[in-house]
Each structure stands twice: as structure tokens, then as C-alpha cells.
N, C-alpha and C. Protein backbone atom coordinates (compact mmCIF):
# COMPACT_ATOMS: atom_id res chain seq x y z
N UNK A 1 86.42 92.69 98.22
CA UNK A 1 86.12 93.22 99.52
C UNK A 1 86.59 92.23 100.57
N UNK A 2 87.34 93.15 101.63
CA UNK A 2 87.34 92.06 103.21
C UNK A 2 86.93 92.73 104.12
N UNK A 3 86.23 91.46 105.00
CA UNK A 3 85.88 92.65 106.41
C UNK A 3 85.64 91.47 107.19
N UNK A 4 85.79 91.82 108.58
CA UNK A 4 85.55 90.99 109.87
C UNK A 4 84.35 91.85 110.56
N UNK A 5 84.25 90.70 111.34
CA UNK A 5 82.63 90.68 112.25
C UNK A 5 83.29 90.88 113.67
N UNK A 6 82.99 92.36 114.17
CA UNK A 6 83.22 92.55 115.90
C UNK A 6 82.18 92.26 116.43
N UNK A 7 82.56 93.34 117.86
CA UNK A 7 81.63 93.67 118.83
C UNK A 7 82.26 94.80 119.23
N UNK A 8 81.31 95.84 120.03
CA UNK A 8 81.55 97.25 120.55
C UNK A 8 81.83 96.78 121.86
N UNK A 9 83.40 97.31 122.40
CA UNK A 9 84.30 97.42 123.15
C UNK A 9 83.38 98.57 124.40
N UNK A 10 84.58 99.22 124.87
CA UNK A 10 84.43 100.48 125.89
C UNK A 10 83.82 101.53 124.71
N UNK A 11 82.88 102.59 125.61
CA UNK A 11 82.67 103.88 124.97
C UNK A 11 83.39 104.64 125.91
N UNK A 12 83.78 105.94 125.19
CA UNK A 12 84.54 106.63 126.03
C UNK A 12 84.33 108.36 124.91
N UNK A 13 83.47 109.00 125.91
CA UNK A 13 83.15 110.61 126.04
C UNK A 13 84.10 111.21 126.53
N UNK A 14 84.98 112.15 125.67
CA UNK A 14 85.60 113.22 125.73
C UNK A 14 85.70 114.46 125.45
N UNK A 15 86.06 115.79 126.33
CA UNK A 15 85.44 116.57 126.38
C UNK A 15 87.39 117.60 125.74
N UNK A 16 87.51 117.88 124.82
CA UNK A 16 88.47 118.42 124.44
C UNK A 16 88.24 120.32 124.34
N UNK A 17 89.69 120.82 125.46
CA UNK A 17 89.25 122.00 125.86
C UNK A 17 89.72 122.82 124.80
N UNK A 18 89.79 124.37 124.94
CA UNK A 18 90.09 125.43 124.02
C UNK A 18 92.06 124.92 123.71
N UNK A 19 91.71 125.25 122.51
CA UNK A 19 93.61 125.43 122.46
C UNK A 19 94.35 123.66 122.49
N UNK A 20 93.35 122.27 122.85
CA UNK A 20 94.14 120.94 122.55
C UNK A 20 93.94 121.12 121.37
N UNK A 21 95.10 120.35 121.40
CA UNK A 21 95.32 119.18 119.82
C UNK A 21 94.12 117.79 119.58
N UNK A 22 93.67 118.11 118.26
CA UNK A 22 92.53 117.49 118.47
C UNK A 22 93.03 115.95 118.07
N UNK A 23 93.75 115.37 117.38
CA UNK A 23 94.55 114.47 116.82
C UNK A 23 95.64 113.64 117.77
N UNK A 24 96.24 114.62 118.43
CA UNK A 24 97.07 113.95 119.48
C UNK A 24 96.16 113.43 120.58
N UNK A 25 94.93 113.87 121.54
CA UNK A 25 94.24 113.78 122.10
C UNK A 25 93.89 112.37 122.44
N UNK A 26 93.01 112.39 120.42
CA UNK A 26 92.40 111.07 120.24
C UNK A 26 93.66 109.74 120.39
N UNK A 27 95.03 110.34 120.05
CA UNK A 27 95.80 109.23 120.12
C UNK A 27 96.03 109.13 121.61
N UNK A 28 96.17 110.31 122.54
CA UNK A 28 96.28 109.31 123.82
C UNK A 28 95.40 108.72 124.38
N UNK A 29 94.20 108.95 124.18
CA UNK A 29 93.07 108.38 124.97
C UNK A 29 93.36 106.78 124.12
N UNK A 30 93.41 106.58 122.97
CA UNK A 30 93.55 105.01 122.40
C UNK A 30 94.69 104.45 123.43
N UNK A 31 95.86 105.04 123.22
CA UNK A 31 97.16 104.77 124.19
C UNK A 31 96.26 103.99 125.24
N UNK A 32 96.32 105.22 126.75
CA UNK A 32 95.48 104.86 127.79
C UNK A 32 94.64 104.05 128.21
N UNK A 33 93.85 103.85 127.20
CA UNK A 33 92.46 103.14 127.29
C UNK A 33 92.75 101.70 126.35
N UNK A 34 93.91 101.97 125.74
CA UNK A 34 94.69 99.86 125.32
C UNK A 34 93.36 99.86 124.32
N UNK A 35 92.95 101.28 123.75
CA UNK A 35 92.01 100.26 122.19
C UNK A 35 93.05 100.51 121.26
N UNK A 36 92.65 99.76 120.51
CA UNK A 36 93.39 98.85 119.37
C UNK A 36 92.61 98.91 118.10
N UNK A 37 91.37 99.27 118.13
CA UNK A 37 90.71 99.40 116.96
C UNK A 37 89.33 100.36 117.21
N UNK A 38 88.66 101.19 116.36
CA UNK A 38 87.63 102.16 116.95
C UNK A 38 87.29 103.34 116.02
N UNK A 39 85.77 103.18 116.06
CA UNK A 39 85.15 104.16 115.13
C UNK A 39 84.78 105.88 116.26
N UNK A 40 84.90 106.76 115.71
CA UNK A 40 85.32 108.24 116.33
C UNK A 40 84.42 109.22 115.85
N UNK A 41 83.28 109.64 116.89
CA UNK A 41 82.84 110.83 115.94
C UNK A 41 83.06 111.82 116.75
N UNK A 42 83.23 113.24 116.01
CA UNK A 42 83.50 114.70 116.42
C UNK A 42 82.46 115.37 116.37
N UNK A 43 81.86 116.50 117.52
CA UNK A 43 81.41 118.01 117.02
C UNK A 43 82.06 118.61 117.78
N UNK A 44 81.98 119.64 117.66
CA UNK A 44 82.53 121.40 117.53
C UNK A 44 83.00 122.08 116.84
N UNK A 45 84.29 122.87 117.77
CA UNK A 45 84.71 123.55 116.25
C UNK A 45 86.51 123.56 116.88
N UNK A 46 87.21 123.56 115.84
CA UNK A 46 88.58 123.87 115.38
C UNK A 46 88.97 124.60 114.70
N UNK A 47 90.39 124.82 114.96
CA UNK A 47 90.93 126.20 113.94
C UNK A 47 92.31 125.67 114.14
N UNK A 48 93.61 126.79 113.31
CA UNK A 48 94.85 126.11 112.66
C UNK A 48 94.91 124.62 112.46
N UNK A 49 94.17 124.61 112.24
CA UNK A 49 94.46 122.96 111.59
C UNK A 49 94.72 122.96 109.72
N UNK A 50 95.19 121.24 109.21
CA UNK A 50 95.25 121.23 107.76
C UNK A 50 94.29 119.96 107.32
N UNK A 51 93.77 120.35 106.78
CA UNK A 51 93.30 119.14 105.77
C UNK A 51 93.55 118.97 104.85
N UNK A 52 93.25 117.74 103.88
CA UNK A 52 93.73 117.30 102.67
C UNK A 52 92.48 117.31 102.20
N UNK A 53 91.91 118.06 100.55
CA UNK A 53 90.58 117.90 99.95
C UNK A 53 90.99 117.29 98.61
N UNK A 54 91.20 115.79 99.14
CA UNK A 54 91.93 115.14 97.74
C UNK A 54 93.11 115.17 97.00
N UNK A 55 92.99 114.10 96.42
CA UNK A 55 94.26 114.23 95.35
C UNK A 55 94.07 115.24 94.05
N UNK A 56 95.25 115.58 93.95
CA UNK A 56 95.31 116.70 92.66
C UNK A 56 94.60 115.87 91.30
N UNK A 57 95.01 114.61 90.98
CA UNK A 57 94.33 114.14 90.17
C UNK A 57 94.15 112.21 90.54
N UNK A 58 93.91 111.56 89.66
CA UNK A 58 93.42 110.22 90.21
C UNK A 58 94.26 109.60 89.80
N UNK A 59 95.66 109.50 90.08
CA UNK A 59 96.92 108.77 89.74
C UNK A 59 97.59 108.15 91.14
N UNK A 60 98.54 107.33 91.00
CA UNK A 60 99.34 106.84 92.40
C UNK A 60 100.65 107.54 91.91
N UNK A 61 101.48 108.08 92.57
CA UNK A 61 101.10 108.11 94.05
C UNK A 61 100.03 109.48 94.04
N UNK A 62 98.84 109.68 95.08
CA UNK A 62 98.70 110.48 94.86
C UNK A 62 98.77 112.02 95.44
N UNK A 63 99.00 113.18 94.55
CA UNK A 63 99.10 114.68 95.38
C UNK A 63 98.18 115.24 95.97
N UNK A 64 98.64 115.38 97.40
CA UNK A 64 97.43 115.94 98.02
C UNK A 64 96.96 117.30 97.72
N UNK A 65 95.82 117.35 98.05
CA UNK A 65 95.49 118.54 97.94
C UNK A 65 94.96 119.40 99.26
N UNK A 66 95.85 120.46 99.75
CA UNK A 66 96.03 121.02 101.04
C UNK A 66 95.33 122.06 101.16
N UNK A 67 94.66 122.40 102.51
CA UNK A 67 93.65 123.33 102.88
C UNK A 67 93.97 123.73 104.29
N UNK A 68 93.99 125.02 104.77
CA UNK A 68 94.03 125.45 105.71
C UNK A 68 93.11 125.68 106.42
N UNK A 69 92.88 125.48 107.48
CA UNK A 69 92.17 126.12 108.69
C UNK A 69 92.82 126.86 109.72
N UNK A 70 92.45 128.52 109.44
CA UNK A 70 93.36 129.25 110.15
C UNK A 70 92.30 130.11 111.33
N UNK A 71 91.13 130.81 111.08
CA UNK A 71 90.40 130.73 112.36
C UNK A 71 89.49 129.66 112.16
N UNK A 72 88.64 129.87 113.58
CA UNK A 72 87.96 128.84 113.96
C UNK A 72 86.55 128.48 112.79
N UNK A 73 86.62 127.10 112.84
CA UNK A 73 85.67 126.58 112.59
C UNK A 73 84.53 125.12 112.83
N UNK A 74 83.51 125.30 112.43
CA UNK A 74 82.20 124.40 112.79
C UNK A 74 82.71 123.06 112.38
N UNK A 75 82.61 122.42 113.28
CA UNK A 75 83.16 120.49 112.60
C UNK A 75 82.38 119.84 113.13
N UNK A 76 82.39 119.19 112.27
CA UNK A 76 81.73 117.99 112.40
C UNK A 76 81.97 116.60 112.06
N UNK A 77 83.01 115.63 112.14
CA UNK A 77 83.81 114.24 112.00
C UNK A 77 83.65 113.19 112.33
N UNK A 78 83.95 112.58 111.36
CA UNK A 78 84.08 110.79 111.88
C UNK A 78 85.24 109.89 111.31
N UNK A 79 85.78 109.23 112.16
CA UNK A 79 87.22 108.74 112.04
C UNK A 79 87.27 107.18 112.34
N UNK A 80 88.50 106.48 112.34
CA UNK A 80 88.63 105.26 112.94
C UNK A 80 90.27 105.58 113.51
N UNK A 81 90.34 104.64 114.10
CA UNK A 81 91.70 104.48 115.00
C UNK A 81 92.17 103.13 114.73
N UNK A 82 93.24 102.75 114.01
CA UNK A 82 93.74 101.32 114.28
C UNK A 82 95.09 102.01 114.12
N UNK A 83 95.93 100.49 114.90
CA UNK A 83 97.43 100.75 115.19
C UNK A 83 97.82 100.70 113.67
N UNK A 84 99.47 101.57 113.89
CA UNK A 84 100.12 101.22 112.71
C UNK A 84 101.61 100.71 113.26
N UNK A 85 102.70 100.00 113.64
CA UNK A 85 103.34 99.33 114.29
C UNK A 85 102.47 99.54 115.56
N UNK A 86 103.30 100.44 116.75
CA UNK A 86 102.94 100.05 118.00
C UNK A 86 102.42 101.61 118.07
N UNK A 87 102.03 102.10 117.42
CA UNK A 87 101.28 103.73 117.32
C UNK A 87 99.57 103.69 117.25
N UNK A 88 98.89 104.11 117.90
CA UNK A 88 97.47 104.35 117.30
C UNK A 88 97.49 105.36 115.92
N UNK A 89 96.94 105.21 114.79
CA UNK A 89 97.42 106.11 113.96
C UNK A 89 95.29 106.38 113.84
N UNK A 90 95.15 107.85 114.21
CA UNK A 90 94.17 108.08 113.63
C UNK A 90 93.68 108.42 112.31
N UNK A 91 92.61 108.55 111.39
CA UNK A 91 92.17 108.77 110.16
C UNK A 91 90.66 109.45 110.30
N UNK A 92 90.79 110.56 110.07
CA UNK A 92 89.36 111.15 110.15
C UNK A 92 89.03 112.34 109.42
N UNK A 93 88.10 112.29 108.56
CA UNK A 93 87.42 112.75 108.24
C UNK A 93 86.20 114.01 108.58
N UNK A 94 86.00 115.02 108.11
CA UNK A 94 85.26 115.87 108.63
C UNK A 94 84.85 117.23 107.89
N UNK A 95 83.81 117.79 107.91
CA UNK A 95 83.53 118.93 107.32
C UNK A 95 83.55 119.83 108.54
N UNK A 96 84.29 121.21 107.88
CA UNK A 96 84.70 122.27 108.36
C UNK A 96 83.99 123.81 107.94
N UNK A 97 83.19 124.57 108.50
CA UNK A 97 82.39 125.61 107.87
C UNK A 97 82.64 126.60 108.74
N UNK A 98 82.52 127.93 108.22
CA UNK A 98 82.83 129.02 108.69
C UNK A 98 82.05 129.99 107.77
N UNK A 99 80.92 130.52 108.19
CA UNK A 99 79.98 131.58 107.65
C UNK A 99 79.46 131.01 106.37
N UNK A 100 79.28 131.24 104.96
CA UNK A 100 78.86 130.32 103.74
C UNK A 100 80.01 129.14 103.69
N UNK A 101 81.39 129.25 103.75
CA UNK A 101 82.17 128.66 103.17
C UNK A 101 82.89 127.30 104.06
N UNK A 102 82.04 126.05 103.07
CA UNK A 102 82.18 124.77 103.79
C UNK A 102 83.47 123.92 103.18
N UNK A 103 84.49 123.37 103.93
CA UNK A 103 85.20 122.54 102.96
C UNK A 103 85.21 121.14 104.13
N UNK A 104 85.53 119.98 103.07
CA UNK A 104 85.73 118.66 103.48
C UNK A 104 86.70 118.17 103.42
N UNK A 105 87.27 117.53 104.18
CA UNK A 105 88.39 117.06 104.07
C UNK A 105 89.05 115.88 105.14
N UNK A 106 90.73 115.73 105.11
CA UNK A 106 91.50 114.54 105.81
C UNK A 106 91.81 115.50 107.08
N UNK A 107 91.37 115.59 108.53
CA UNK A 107 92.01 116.25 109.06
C UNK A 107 93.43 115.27 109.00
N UNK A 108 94.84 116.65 108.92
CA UNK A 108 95.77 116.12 109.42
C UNK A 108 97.00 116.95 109.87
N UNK A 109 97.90 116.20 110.48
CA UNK A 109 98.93 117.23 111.12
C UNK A 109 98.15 118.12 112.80
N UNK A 110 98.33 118.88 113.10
CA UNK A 110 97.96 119.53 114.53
C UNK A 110 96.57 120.25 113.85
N UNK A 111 95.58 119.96 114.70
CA UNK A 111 94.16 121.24 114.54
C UNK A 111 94.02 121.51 115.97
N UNK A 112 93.85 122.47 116.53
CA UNK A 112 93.35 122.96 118.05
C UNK A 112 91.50 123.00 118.06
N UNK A 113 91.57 122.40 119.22
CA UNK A 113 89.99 122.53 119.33
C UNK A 113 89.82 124.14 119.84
N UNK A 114 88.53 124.92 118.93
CA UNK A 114 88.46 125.88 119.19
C UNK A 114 87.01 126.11 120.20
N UNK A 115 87.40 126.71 122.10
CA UNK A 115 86.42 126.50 122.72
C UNK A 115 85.89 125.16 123.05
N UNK A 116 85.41 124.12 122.20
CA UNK A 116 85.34 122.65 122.87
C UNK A 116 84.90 122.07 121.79
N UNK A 117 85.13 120.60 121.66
CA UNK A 117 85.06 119.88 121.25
C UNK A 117 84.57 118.43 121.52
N UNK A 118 83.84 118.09 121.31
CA UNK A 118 83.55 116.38 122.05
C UNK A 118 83.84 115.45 121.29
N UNK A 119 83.85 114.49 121.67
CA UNK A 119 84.42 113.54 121.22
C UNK A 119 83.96 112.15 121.85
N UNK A 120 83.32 110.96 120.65
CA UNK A 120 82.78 109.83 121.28
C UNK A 120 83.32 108.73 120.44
N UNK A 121 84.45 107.68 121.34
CA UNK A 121 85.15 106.73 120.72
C UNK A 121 84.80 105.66 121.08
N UNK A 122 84.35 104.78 119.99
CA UNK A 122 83.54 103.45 120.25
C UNK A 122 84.71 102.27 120.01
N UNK A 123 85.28 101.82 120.63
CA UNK A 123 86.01 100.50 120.54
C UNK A 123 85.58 99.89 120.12
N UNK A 124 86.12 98.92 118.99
CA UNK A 124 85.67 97.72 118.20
C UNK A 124 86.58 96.34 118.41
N UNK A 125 85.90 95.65 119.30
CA UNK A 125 86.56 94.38 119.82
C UNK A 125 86.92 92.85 118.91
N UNK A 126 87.55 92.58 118.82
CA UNK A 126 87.33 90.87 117.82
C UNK A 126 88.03 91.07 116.43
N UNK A 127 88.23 92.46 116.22
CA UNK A 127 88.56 92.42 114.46
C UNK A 127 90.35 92.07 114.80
N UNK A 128 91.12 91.88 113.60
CA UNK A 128 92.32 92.09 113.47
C UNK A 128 92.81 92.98 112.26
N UNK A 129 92.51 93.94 112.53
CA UNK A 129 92.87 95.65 111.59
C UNK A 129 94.28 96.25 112.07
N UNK A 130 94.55 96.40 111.63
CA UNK A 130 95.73 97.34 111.13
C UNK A 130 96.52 97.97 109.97
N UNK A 131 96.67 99.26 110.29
CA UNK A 131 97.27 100.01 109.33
C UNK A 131 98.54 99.91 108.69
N UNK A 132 98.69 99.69 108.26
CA UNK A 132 100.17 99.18 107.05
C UNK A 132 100.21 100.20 106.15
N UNK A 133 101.66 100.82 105.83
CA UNK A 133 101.93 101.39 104.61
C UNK A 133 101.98 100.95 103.08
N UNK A 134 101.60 101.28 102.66
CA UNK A 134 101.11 100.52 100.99
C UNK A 134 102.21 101.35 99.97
N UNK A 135 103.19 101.15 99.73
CA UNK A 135 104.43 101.25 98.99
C UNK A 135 103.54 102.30 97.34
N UNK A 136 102.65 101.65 96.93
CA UNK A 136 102.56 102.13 95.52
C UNK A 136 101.63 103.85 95.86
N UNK A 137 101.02 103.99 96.51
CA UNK A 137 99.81 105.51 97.15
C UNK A 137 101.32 105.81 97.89
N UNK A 138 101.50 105.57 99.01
CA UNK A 138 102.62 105.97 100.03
C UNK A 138 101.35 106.64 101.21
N UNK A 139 100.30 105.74 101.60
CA UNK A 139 99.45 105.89 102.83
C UNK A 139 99.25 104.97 103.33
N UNK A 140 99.20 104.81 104.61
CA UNK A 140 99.04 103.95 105.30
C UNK A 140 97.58 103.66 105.47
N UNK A 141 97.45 102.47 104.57
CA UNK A 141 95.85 102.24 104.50
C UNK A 141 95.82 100.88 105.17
N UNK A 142 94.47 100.80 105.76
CA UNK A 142 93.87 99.21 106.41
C UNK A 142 94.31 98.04 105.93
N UNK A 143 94.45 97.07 106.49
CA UNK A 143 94.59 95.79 106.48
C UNK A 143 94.26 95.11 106.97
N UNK A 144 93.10 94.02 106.51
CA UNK A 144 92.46 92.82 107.47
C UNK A 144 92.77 91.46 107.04
């Protein structure tokens, strides 16, 4: 295990309307707001979006396993933000429900916030994190 010892940066409440990109969003507000590192939680709901519900099996590299979100649905997420060169690259996580049927997953690629979405990004000051691509998975996982 590694890990560094912060402190909580800026908070910053966002109010994401019908029809944004919920992913691009979070990356400009990091842009804008010069964080560099930051834990992210979501409610509302989204729709066309994709998630990933795992790898096909527990091997490297590994196959994702792809899920659609085509109407809207109930979310609920939590993510982090660290750079990957000079990019904020987000990573988040979230369960997605729509009447009985709940799935979990990587949001990724474009999801639209469906009707609204909020959004509360906590900056994490002092660490030195960043995302690096890891050659043997082929994801760009953490590095401290």
C-alpha cells in the first residue's frame, strides 16, 4: 500500500442542467478551478450514457464489460479527479436504477444529465497523485 496525507482544498457545488455531459462538465470545472486532485460525489439522474460492469473475467489485460444507459436514470456516484499528463482525467463510479432494475458500474465515455444533476467536488490539497497509464491492464491507474 501507498498513500499521502492532504488537506481539503476549495468545495465547489454544481448544478448540471438537462441534456450536459456529465463527465466533460466535471473536467471543466477541475480545468477552471486549477484542482489537480479531488474526491466527487453525484445525485440525480442520467441517461445515454455507458458504463463498464467489470471485466469479462480476472485476467490482464482486462475485457470490459459494457452497459448501456439509454433512458433516464437514478444515480447516485462517487469519483476522484487527478491529472493524467496535462488533462484532468475523471474516474467515477456509480449506481444507476430505473424501476426494479439496478446496475453498477465505471461511468464512461458521454452520459447526459437527465433534468439535473448535482454535483459536489472536494479538492484535495498536499498529495502528489497522478494518473499514469499502466502498460500490462492498459488503464490509467493512480500513482503516488
Amino acid at each position: 500500500m501507498k498513500y499521502q496525507v492532504g488537506r481539503t482544498g476549495k468545495v465547489v457545488v454544481a448544478r448540471f442542467e438537462d441534456k450536459e455531459d456529465v463527465l466533460s462538465n466535471l473536467t471543466d470545472i477541475a480545468k477552471k478551478e486549477d484542482i489537480k486532485a479531488a474526491v466527487v460525489y453525484l445525485v440525480g439522474a442520467v441517461r445515454n450514457g455507458k458504463i463498464v460492469a467489470g471485466p469479462e473475467k480476472d485476467a490482464m489485460p482486462p475485457v470490459p464489460i459494457w452497459r448501456e444507459l439509454g433512458e433516464s436514470h437514478e444515480m447516485l456516484g462517487v469519483g476522484t479527479i487527478f491529472y493524467q499528463g496535462d488533462e484532468p482525467k475523471v474516474h467515477l463510479h456509480g449506481a444507476f436504477g430505473k424501476r426494479d432494475n439496478v446496475k453498477v458500474g465505471c461511468l464512461r465515455e458521454k452520459a447526459e444529465t437527465f433534468l439535473l444533476l448535482e454535483a459536489v467536488i472536494v479538492e484535495i490539497e498536499g498529495v502528489n497523485a497522478v494518473r499514469e497509464l499502466d502498460h500490462v491492464s492498459g488503464l490509467a491507474l493512480l500513482r503516488l
